[in-house]
C-alpha atoms as a PDB file:
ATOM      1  CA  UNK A   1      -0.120   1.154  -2.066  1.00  0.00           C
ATOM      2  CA  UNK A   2      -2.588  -0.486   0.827  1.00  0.00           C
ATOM      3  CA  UNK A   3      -0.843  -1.069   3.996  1.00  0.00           C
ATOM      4  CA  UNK A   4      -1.346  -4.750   3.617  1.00  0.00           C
ATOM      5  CA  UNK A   5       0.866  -4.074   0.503  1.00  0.00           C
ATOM      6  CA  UNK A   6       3.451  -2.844   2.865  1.00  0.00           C
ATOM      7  CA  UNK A   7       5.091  -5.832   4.402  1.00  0.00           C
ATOM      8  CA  UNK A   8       3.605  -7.874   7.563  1.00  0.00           C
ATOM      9  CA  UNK A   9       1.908  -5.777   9.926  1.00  0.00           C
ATOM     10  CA  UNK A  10      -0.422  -6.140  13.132  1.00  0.00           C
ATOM     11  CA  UNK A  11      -4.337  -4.879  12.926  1.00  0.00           C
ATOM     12  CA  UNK A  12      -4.856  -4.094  16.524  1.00  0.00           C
ATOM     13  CA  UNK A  13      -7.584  -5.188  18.324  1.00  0.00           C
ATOM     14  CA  UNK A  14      -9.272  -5.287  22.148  1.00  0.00           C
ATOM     15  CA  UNK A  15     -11.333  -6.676  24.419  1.00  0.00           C
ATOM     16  CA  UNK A  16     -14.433  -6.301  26.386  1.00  0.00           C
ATOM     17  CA  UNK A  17     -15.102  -7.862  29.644  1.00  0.00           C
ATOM     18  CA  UNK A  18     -18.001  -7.598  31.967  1.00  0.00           C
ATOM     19  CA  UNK A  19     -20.036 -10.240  34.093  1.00  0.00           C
ATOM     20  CA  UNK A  20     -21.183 -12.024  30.923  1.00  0.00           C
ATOM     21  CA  UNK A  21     -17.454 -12.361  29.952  1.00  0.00           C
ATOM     22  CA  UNK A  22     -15.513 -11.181  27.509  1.00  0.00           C
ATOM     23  CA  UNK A  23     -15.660 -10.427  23.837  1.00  0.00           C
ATOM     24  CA  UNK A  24     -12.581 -10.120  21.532  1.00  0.00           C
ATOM     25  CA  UNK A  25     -12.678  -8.208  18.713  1.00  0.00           C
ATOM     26  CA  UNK A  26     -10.440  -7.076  15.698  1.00  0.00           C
ATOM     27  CA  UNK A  27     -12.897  -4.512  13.841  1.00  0.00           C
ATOM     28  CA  UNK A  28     -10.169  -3.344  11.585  1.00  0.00           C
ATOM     29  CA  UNK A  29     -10.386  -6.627   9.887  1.00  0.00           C
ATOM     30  CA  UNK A  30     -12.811  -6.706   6.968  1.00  0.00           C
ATOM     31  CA  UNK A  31     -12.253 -10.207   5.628  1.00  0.00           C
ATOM     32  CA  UNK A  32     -11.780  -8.698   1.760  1.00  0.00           C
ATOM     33  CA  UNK A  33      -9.944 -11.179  -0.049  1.00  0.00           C
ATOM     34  CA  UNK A  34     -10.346 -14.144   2.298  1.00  0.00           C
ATOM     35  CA  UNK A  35     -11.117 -17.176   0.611  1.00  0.00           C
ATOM     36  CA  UNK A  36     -10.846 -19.643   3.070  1.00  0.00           C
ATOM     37  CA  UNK A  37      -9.230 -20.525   6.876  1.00  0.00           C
ATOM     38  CA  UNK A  38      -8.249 -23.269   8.944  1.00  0.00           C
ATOM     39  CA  UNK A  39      -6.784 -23.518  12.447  1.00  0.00           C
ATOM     40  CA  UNK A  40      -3.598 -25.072  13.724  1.00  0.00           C
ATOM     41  CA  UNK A  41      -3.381 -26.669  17.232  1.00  0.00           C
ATOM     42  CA  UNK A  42       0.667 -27.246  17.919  1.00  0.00           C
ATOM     43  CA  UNK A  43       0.800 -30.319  19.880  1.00  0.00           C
ATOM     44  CA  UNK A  44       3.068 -28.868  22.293  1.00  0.00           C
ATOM     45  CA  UNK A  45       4.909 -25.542  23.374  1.00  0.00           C
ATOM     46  CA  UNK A  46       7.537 -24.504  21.239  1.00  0.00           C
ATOM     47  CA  UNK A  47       7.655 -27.277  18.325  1.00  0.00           C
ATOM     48  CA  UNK A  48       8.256 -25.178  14.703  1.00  0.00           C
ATOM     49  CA  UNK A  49       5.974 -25.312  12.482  1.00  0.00           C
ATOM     50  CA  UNK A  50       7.086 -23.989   8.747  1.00  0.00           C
ATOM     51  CA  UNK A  51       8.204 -22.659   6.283  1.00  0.00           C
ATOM     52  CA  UNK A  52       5.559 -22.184   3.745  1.00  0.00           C
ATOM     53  CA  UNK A  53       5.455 -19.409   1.620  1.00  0.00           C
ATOM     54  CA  UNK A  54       3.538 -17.676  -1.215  1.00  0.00           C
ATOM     55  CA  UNK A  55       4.217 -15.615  -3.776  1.00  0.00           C
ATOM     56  CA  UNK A  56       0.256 -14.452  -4.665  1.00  0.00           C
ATOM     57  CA  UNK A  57      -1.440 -15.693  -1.901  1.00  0.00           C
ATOM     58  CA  UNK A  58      -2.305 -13.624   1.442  1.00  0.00           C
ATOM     59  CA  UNK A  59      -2.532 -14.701   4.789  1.00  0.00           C
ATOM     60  CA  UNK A  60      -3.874 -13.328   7.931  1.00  0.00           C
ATOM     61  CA  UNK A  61      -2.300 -14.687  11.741  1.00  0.00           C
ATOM     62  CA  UNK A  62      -5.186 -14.465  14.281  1.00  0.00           C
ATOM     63  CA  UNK A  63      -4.342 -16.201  18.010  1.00  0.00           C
ATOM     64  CA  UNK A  64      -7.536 -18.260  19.097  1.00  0.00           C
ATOM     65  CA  UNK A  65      -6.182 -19.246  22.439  1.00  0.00           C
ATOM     66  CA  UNK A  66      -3.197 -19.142  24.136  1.00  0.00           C
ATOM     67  CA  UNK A  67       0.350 -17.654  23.037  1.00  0.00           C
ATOM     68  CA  UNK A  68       1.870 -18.489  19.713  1.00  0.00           C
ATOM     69  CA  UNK A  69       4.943 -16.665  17.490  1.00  0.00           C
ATOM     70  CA  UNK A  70       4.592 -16.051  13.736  1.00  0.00           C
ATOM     71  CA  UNK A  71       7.970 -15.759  11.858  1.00  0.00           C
ATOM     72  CA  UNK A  72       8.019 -14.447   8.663  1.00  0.00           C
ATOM     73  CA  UNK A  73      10.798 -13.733   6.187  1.00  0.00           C
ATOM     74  CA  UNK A  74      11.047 -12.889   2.348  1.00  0.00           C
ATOM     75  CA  UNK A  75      12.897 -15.306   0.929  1.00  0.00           C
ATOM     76  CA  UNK A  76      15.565 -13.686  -1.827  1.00  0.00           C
ATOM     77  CA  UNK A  77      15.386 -16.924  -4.131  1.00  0.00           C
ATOM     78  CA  UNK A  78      12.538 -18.886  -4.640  1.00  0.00           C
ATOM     79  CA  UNK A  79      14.048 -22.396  -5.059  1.00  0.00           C
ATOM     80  CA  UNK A  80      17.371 -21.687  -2.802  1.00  0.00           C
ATOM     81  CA  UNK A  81      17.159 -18.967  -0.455  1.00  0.00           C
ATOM     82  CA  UNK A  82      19.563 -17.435   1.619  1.00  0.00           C
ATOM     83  CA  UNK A  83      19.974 -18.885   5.508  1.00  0.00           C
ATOM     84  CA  UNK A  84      20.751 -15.389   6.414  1.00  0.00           C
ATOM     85  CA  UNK A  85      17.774 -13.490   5.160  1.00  0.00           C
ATOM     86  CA  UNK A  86      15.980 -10.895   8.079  1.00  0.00           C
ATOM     87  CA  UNK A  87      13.397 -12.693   9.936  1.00  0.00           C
ATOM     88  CA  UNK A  88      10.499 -10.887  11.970  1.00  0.00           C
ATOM     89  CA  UNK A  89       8.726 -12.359  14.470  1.00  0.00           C
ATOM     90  CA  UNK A  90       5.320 -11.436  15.987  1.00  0.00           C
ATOM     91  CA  UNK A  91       4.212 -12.410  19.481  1.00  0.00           C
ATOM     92  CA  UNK A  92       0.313 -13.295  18.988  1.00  0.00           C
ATOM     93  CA  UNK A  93      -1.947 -13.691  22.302  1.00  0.00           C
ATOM     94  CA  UNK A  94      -5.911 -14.342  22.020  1.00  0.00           C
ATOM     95  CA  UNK A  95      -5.433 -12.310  25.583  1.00  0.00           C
ATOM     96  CA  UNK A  96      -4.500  -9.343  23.535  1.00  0.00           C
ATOM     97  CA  UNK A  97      -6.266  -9.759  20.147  1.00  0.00           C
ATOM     98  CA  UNK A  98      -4.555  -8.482  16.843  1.00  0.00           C
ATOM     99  CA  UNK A  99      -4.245  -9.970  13.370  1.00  0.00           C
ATOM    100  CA  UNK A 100      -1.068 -10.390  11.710  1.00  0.00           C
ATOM    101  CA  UNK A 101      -1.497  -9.270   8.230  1.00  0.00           C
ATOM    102  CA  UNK A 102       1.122 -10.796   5.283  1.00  0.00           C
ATOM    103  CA  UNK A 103       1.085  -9.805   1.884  1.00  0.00           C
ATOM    104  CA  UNK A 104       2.446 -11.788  -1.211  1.00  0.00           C
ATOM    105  CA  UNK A 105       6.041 -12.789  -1.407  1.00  0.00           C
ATOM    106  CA  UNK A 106       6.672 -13.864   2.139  1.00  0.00           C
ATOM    107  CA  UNK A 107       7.379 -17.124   3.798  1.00  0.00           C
ATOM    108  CA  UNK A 108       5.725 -17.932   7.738  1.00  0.00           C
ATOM    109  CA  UNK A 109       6.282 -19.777  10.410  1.00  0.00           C
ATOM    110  CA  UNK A 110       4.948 -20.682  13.970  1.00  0.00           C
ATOM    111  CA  UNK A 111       5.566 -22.460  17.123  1.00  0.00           C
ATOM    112  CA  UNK A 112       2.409 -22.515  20.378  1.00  0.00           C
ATOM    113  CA  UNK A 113       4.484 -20.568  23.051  1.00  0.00           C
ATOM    114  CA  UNK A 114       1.411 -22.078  25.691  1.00  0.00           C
ATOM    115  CA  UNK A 115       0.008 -24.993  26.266  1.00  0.00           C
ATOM    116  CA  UNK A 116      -3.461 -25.779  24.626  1.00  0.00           C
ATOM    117  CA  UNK A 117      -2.433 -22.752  22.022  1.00  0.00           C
ATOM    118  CA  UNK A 118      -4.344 -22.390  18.650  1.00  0.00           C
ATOM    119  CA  UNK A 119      -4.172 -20.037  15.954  1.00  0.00           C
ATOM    120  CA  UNK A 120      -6.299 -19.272  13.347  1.00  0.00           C
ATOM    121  CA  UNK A 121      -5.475 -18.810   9.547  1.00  0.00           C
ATOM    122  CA  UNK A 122      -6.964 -16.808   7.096  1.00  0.00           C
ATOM    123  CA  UNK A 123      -6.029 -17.111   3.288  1.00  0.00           C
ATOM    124  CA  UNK A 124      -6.849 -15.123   0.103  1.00  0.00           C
ATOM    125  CA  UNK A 125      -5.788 -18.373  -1.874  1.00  0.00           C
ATOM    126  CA  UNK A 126      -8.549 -21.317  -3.266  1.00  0.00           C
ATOM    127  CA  UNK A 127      -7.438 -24.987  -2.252  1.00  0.00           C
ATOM    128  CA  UNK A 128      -7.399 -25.586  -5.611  1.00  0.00           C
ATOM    129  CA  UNK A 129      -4.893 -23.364  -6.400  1.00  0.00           C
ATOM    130  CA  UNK A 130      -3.136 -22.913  -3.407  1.00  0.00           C
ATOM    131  CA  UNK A 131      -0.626 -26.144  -5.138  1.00  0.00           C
ATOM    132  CA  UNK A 132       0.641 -23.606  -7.956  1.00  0.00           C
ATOM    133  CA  UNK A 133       1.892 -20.923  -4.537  1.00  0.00           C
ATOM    134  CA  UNK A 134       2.923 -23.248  -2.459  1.00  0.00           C
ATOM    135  CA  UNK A 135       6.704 -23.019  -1.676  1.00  0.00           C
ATOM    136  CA  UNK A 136       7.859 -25.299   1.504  1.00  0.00           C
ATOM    137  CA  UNK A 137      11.597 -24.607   2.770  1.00  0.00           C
ATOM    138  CA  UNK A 138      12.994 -26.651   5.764  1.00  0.00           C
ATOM    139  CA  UNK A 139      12.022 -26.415   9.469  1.00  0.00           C
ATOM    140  CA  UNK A 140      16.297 -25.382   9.923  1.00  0.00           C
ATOM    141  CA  UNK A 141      16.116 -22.636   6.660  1.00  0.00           C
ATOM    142  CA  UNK A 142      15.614 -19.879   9.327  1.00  0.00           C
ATOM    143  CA  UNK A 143      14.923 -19.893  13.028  1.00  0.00           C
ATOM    144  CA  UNK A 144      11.328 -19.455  13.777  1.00  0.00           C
ATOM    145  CA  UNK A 145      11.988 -18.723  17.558  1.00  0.00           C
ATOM    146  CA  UNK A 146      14.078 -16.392  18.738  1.00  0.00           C
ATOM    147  CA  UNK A 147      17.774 -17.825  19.334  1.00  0.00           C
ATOM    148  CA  UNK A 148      19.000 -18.235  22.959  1.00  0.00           C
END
């Protein structure tokens, strides 16, 4: 079993800053099994974004800009899953780079915790198939931040 086969988990990163500026970096990342990303921009602070999960497909978190939280859960029925299944969340800063990793079987969410925030998305699934694994579950299913 690969540690991406594990359950979600963070590939650390760094950064490098001089007088040029500064480079982020994630070399731990190798890209096998990407097939395509895209990046979401919240349009404001805190607004949920979610729940879409997968049941082949991959996906990789990694913070562009700004602040943003990742929730991600593994939903115990497919077409009606419990309200009360574990959800983990993952604080994701491009001011401390890391990539979330998420293997098969596992919902996500997200919400920009900054102003401005983006966060890129890396998936092992084609468009074209990405229909067949694509499992959407209300914003309310689970609570993507953390509850006050």
């Amino acid at each position: 079993m690969t540690a991406s086969e594990t359950g979600p988990h963070l590939i650390e990163g760094g950064r490098h800053a001089d007088a040029r500026g500064t480079v982020s970096f994630v070399n731990g990342f190798d890209f096998k099994g990407v097939d395509r990303f895209y990046i979401i921009r919240p349009s404001r602070p805190h607004e949920p974004r979610g729940w879409v999960g997968h049941r082949r497909e991959r996906k990789w978190f990694f913070p562009v800009q700004g602040s943003v939280v990742v929730a991600v859960v593994k939903p115990d029925d497919w077409s009606k899953p419990s309200p009360r299944q574990v959800v983990e969340r993952f604080i994701l800063s491009a001011e401390n780079p890391s990539v979330l990793a998420v293997p098969p079987g596992y919902a996500t969410g997200s919400a920009g915790l900054s102003v401005g925030a983006a966060l890129m998305v890396f998936s092992s699934g084609r468009v074209e198939d990405a229909q067949a694994d694509d499992y959407r579950f209300p914003t309310e299913t689970w609570a993507i931040m953390e509850q006050e």
